[in-house]
N, C-alpha and C. Protein backbone atom coordinates (compact mmCIF):
# COMPACT_ATOMS: atom_id res chain seq x y z
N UNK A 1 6.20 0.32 -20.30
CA UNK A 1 5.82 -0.61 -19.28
C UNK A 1 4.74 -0.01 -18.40
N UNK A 2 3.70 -0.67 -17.85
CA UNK A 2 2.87 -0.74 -17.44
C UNK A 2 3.43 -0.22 -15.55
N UNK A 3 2.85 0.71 -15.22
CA UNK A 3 3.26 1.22 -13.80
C UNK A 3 2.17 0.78 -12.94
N UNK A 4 2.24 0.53 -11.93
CA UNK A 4 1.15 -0.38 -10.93
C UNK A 4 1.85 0.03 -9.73
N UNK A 5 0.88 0.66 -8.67
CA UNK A 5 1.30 0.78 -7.04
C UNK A 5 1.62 -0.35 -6.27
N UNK A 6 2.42 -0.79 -6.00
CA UNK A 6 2.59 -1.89 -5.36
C UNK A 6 2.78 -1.41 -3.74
N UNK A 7 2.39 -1.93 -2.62
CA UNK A 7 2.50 -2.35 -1.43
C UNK A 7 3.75 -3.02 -0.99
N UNK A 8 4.77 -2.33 -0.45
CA UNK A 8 6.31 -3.22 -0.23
C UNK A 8 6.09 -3.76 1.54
N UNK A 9 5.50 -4.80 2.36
CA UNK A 9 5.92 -5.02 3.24
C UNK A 9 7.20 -5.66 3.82
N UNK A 10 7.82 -5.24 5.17
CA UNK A 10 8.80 -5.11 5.25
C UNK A 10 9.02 -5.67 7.03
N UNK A 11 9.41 -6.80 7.06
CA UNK A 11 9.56 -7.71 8.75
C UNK A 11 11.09 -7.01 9.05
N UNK A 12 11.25 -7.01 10.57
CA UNK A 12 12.44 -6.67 11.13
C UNK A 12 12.39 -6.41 12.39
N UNK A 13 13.50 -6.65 12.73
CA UNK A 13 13.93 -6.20 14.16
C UNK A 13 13.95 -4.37 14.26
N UNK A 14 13.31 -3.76 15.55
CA UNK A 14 13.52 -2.53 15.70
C UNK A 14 15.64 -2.15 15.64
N UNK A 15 15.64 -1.66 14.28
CA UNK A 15 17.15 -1.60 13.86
C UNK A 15 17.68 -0.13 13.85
N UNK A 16 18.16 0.27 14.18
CA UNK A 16 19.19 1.66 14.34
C UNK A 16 19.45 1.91 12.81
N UNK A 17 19.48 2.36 12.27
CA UNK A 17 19.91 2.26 10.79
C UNK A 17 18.93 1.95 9.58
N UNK A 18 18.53 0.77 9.35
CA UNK A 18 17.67 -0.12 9.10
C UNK A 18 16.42 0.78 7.68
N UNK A 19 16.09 1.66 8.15
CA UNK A 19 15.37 2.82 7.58
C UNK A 19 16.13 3.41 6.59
N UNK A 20 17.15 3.90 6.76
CA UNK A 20 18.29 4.71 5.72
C UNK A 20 18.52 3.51 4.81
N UNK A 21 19.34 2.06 4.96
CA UNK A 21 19.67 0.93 4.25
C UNK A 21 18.51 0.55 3.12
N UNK A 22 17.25 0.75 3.67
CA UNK A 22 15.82 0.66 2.99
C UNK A 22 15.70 1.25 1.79
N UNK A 23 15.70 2.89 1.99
CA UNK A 23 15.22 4.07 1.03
C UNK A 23 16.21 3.89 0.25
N UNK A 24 17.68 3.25 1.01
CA UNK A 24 18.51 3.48 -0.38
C UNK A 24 18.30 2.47 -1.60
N UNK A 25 17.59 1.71 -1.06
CA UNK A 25 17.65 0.40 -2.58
C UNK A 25 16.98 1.58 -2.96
N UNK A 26 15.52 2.37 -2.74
CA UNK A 26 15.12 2.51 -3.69
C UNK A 26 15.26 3.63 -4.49
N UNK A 27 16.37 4.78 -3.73
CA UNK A 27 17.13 5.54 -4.20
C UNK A 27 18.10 4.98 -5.71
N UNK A 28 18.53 4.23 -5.26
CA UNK A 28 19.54 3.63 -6.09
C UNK A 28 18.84 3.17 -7.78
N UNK A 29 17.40 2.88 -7.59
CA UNK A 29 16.81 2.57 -8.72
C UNK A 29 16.31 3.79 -9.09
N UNK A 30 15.99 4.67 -8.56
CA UNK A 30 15.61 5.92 -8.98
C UNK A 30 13.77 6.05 -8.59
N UNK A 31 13.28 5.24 -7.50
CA UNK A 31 11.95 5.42 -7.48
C UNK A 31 11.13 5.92 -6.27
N UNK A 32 10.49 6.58 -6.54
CA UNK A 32 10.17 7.42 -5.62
C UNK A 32 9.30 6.62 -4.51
N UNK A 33 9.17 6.76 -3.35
CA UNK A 33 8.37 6.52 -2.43
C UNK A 33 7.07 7.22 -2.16
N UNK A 34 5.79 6.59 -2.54
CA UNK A 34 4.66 7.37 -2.68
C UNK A 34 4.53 7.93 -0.95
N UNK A 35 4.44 6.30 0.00
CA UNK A 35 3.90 6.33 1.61
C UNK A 35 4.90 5.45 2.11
N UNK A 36 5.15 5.74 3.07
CA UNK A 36 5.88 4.79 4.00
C UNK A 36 5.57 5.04 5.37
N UNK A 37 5.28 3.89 6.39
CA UNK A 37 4.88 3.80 7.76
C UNK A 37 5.43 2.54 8.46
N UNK A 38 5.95 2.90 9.45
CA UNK A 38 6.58 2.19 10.29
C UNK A 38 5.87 1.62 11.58
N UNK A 39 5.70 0.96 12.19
CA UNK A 39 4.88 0.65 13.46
C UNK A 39 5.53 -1.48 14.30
N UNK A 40 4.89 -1.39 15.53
CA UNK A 40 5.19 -2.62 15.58
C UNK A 40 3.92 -3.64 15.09
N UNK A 41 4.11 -5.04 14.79
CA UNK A 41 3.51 -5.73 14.14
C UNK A 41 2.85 -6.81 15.18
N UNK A 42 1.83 -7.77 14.68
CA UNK A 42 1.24 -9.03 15.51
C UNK A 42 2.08 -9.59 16.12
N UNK A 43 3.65 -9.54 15.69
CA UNK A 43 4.47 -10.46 16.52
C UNK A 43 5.25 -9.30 17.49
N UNK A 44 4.99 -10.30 18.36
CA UNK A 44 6.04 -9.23 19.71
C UNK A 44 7.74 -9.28 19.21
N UNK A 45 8.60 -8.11 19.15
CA UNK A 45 9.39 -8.02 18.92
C UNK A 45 9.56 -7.52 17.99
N UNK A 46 8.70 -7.85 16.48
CA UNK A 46 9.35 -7.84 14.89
C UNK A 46 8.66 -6.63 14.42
N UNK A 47 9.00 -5.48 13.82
CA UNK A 47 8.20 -4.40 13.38
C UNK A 47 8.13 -4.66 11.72
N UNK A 48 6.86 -3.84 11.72
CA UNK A 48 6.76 -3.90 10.06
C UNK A 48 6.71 -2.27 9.39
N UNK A 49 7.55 -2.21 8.45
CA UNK A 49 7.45 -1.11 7.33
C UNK A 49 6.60 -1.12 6.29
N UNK A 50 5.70 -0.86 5.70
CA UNK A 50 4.81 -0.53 5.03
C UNK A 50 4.80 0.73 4.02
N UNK A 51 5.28 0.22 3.01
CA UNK A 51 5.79 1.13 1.80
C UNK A 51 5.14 0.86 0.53
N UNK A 52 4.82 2.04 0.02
CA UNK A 52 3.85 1.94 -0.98
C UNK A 52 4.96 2.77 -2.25
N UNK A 53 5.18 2.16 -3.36
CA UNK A 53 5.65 2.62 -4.84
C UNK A 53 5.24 2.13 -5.84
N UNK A 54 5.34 2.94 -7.17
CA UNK A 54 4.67 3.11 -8.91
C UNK A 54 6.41 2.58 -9.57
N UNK A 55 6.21 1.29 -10.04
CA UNK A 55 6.72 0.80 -10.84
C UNK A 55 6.17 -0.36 -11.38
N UNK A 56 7.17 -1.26 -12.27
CA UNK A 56 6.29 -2.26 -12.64
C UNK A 56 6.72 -3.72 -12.13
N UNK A 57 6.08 -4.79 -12.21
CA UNK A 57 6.59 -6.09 -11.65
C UNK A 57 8.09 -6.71 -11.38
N UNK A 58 8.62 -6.40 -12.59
CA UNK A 58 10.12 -6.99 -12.96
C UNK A 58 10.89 -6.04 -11.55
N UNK A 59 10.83 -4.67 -11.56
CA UNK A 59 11.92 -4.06 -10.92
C UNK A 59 11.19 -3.94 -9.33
N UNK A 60 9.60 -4.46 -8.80
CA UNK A 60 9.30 -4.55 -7.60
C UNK A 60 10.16 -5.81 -7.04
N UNK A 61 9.58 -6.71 -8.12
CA UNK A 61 10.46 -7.90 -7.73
C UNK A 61 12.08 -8.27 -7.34
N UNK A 62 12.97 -7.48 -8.18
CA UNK A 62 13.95 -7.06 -7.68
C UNK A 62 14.07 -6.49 -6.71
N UNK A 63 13.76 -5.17 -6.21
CA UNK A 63 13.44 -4.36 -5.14
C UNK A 63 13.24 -5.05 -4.17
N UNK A 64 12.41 -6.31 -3.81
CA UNK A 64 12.14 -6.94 -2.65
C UNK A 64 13.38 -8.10 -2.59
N UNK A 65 13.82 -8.11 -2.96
CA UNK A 65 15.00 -9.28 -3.03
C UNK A 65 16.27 -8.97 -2.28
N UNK A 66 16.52 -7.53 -3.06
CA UNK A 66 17.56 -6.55 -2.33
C UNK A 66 17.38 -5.90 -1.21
N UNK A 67 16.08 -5.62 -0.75
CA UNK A 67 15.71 -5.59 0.80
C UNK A 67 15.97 -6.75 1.82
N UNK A 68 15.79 -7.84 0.98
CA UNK A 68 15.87 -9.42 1.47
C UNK A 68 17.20 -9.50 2.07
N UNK A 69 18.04 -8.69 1.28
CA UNK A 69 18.98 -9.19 1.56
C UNK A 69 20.12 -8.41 2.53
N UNK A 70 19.52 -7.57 3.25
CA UNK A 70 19.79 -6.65 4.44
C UNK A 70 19.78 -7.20 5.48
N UNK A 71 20.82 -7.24 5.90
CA UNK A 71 20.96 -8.17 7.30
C UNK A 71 19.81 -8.44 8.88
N UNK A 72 19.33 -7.30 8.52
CA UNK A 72 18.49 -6.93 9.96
C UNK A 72 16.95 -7.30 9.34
N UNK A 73 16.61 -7.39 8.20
CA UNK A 73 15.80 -7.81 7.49
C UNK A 73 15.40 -8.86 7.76
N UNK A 74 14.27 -9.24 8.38
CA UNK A 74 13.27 -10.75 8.29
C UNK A 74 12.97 -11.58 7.22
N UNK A 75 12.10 -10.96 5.82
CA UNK A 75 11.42 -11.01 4.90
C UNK A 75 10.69 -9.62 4.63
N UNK A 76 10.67 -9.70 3.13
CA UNK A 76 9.70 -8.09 2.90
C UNK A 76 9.07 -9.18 1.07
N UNK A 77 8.31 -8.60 1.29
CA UNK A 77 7.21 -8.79 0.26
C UNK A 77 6.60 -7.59 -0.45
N UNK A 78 5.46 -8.46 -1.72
CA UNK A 78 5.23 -7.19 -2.24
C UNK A 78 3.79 -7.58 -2.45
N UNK A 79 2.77 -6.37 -2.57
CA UNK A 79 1.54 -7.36 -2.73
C UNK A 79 0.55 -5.75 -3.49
N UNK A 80 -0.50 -6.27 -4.26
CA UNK A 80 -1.07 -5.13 -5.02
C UNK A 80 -2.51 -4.88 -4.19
N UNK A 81 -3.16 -3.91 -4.51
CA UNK A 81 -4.43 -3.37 -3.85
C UNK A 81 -5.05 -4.23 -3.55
N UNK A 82 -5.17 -5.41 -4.30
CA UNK A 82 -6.64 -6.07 -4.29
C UNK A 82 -6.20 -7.41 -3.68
N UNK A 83 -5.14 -7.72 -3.15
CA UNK A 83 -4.62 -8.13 -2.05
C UNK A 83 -4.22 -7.73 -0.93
N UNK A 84 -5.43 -6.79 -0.02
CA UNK A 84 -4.83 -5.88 0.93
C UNK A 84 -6.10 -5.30 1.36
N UNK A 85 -6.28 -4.99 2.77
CA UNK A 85 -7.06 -3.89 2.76
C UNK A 85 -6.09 -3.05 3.81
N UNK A 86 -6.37 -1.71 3.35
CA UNK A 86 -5.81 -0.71 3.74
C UNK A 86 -6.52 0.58 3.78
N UNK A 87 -5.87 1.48 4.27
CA UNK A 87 -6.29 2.79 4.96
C UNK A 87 -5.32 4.07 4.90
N UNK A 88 -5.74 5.22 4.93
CA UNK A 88 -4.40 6.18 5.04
C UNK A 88 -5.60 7.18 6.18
N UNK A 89 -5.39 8.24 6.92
CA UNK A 89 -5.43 9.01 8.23
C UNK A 89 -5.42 10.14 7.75
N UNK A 90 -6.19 11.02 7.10
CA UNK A 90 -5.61 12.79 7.14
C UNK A 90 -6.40 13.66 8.50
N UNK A 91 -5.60 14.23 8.22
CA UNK A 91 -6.17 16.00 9.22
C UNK A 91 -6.10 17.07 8.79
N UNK A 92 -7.42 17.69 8.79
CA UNK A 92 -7.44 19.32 7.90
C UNK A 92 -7.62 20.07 9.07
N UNK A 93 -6.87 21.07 9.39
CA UNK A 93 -6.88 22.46 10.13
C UNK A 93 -7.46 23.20 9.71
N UNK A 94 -8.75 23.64 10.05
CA UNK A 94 -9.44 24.83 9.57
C UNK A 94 -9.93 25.97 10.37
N UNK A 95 -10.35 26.97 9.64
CA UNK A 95 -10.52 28.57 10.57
C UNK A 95 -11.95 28.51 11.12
N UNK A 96 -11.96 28.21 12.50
CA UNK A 96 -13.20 28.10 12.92
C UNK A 96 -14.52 29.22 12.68
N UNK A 97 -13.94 30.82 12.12
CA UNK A 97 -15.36 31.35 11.80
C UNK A 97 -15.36 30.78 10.20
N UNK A 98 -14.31 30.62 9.70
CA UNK A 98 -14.51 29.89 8.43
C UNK A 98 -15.47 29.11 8.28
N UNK A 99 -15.54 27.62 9.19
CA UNK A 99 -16.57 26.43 8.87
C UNK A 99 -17.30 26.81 9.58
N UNK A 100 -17.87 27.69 10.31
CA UNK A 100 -19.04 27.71 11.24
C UNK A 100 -20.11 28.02 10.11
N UNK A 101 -19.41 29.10 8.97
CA UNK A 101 -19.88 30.08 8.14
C UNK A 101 -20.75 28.55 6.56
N UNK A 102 -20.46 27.08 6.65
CA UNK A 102 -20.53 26.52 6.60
C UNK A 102 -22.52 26.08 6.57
N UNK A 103 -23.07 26.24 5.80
CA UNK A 103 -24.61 25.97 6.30
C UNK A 103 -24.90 24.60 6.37
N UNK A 104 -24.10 23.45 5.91
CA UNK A 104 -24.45 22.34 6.30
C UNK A 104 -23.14 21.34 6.94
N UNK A 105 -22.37 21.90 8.02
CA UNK A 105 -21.30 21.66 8.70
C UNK A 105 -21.53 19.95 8.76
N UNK A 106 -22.82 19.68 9.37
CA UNK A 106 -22.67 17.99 10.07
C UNK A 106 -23.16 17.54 9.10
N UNK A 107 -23.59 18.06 7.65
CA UNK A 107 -23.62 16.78 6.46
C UNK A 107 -22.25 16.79 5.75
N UNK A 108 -21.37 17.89 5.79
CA UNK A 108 -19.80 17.57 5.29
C UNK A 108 -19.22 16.76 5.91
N UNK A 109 -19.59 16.80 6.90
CA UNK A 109 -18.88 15.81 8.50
C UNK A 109 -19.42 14.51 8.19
N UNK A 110 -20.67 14.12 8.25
CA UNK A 110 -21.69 13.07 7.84
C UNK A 110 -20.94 12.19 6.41
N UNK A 111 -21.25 12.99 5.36
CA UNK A 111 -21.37 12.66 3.88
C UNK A 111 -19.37 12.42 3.80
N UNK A 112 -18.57 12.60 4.22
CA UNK A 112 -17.24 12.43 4.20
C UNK A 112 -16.77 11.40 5.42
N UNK A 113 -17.81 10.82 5.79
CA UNK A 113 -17.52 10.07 7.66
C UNK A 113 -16.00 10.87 8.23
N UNK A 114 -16.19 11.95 7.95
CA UNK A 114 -14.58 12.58 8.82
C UNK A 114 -15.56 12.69 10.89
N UNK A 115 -13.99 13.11 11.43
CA UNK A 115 -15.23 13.45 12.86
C UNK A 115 -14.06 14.38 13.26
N UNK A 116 -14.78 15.06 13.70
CA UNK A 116 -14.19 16.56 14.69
C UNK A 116 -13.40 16.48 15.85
N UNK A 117 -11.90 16.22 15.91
CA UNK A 117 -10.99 15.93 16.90
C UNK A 117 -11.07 16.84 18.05
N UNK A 118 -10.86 18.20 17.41
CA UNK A 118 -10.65 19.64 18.06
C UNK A 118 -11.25 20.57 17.84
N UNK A 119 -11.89 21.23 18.58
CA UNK A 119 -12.35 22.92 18.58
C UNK A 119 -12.57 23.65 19.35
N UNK A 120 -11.83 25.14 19.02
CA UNK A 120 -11.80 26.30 19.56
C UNK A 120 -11.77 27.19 18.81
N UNK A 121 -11.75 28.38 19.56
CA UNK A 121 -12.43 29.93 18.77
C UNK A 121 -11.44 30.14 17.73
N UNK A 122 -10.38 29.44 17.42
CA UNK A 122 -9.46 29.99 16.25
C UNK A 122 -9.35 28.54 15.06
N UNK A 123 -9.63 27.28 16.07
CA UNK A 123 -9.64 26.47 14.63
C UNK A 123 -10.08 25.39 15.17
N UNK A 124 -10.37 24.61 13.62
CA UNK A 124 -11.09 23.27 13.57
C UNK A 124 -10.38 22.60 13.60
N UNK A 125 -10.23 20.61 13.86
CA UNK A 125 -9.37 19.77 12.82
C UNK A 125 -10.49 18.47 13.17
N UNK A 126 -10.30 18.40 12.25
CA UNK A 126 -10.98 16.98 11.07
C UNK A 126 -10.15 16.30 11.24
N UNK A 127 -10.38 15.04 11.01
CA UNK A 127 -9.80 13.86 11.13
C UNK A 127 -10.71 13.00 9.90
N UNK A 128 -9.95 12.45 8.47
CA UNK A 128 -11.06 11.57 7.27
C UNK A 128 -9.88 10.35 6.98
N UNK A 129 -10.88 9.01 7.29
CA UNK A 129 -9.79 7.70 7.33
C UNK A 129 -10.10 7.36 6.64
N UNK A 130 -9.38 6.82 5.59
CA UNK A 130 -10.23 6.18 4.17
C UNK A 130 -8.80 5.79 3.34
N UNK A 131 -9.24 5.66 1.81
CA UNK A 131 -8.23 5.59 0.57
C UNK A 131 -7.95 6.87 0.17
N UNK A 132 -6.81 6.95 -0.29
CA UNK A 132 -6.30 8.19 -0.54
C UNK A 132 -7.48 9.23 -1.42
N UNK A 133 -7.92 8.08 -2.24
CA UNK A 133 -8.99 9.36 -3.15
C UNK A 133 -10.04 10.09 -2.18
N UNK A 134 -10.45 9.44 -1.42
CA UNK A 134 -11.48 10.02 -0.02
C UNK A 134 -10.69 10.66 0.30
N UNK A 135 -9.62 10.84 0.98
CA UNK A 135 -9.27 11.54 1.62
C UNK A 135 -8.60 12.66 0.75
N UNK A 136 -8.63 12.65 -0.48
CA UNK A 136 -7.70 14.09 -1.28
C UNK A 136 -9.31 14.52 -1.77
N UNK A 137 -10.12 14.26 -1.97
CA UNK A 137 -11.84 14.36 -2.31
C UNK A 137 -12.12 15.57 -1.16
N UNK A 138 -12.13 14.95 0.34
CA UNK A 138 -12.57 16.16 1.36
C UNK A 138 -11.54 17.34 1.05
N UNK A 139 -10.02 16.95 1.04
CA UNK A 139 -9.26 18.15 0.96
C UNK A 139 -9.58 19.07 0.06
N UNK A 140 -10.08 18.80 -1.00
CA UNK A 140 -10.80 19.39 -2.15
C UNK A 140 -11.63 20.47 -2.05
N UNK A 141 -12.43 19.38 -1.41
CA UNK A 141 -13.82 20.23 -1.43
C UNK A 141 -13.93 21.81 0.10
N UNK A 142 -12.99 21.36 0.77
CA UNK A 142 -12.45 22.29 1.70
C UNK A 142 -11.98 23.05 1.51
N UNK A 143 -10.72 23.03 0.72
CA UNK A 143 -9.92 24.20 0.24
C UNK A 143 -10.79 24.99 -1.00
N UNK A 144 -11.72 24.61 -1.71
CA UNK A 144 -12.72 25.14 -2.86
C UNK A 144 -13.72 26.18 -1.68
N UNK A 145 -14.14 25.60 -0.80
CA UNK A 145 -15.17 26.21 0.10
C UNK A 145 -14.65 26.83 0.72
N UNK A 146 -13.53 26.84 2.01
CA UNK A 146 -13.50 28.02 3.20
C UNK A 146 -12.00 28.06 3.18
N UNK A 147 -11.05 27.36 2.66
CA UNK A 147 -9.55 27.23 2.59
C UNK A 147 -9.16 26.12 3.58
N UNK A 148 -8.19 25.38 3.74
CA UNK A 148 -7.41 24.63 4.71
C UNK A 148 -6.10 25.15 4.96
N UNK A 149 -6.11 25.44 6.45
CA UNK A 149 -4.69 25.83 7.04
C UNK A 149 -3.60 25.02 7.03
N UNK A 150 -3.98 23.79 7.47
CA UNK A 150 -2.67 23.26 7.15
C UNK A 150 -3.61 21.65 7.06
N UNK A 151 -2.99 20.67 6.69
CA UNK A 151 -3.23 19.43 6.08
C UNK A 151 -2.24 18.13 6.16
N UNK A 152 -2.61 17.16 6.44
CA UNK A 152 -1.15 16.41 6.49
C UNK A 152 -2.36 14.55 6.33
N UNK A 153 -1.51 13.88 5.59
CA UNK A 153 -2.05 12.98 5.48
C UNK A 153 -0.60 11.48 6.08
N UNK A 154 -1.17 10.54 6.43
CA UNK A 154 -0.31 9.65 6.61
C UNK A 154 0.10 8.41 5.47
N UNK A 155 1.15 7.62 5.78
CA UNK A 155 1.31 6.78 5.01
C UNK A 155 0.23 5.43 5.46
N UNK A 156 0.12 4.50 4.02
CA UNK A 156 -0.31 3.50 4.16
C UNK A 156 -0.49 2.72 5.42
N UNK A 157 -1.23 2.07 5.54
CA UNK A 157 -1.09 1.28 6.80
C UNK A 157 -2.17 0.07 5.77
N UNK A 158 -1.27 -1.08 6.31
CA UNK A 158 -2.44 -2.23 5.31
C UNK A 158 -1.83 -3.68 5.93
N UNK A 159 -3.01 -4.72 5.87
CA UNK A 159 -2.66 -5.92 6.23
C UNK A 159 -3.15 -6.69 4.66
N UNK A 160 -2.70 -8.10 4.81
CA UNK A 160 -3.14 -8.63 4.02
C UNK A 160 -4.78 -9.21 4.14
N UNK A 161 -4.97 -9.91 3.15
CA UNK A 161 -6.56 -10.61 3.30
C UNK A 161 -6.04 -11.78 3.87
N UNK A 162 -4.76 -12.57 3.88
CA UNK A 162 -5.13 -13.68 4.52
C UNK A 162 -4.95 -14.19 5.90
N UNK A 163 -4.77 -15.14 6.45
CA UNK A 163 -5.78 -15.52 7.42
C UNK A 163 -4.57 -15.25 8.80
N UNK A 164 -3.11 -14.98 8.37
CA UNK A 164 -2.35 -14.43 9.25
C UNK A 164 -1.26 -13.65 9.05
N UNK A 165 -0.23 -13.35 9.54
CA UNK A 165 0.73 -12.85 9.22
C UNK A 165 1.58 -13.28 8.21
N UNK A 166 1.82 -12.73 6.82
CA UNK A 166 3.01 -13.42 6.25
C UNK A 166 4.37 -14.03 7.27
N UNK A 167 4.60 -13.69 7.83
CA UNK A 167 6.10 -13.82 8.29
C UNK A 167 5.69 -15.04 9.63
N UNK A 168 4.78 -15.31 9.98
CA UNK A 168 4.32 -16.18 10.90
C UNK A 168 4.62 -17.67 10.20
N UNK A 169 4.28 -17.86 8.70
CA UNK A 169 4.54 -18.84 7.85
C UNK A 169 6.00 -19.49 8.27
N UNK A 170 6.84 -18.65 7.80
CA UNK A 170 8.25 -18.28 7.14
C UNK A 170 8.78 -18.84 8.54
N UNK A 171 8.07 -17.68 9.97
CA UNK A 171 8.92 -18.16 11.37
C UNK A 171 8.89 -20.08 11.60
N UNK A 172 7.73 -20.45 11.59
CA UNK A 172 7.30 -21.41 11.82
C UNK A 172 8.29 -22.53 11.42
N UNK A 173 7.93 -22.55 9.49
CA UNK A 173 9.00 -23.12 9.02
C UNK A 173 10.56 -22.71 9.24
N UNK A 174 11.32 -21.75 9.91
CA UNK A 174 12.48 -21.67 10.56
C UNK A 174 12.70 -22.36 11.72
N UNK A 175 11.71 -22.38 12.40
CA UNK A 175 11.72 -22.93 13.41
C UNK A 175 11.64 -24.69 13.32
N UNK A 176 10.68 -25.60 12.59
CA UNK A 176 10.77 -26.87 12.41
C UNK A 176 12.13 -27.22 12.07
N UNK A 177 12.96 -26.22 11.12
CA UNK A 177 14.18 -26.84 10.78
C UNK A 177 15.37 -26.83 11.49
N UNK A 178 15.21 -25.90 12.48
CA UNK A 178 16.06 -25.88 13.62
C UNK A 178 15.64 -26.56 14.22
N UNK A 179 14.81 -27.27 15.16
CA UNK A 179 14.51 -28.48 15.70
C UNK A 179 14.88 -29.70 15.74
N UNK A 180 14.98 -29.52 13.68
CA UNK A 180 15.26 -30.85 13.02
C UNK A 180 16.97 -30.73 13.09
N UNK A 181 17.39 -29.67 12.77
CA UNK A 181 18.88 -29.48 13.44
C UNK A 181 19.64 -29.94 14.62
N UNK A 182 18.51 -29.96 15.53
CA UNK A 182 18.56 -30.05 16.67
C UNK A 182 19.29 -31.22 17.19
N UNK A 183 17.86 -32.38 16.69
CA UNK A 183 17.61 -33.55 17.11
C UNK A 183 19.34 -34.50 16.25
């Protein structure tokens, strides 16, 4: 079977727990979590998880169903690259006589759009926002040239292409039918 990164978004209430209940579906299938990022979302109140995994359609699709079905859970979806734009954040720590030693410092800086957070007489840090391949590309070419002290990259962060929030849909229509409950 054909393996494909899929994008797992994930609506909810800020939940005590909620995080552990998550990893375990995907513990339970046996699949690893490439990125995962947590933050609050367009809607006041509802946070979104943002989880990125390598499997194939049949068992994403499952996977989002059984998240579905977690009590504290809004809706979670699944959506592929080219429905998405997204970003990941690294930071390289480096030895400041290291990159000084560097003869074309502001075209690595330039030619990688990274930008220079911090410096002092013992170290550098970089900051390169991009897709993961940009950003494992500079780590590369850093650790080949002067070494990197330490390195840390973040998880996914991604919205969709369309024109609002998935879960804005979903509220909406919850809401007409309670109304209609109502009346």
């Amino acid at each position: 079977m054909d393996k494909t990164l899929y994008t797992i978004t994930i609506f909810s209430e800020n939940t005590v727990g909620l995080l552990s209940q998550v990893t375990s579906v995907f513990v339970r299938r046996q699949l690893n979590i490439e990125t995962l990022s947590v933050s609050a979302s367009a809607l006041e109140g509802i946070h979104k998880f943002t989880i990125t995994v390598f499997c194939d359609e049949e068992t994403i699709k499952k996977v989002v169903l059984q998240i579905d079905k977690r009590v504290d859970v809004l809706k979670s979806y699944y959506n592929t690259n080219d429905e998405l734009v997204f970003q990941e954040i690294a930071l390289y720590k480096l030895s400041t006589p290291e990159f000084l030693k560097i003869s074309s410092v502001e075209e690595l800086v330039r030619n990688h759009n990274a930008r220079i957070l911090d410096i002092n007489e013992n170290s550098v840090v970089l900051e390169k926002t991009g897709h993961y391949q940009e950003t494992q590309d500079l780590f590369e070419q850093l650790s080949k040239t002067i070494g990197v002290l330490q390195f840390i990259r973040s998880g996914r962060v991604a919205i969709t292409k369309s024109k609002i929030e998935r879960l804005s849909d979903m509220l909406a229509e919850l809401d007409r039918k309670y109304k209609r409950n109502e009346e």
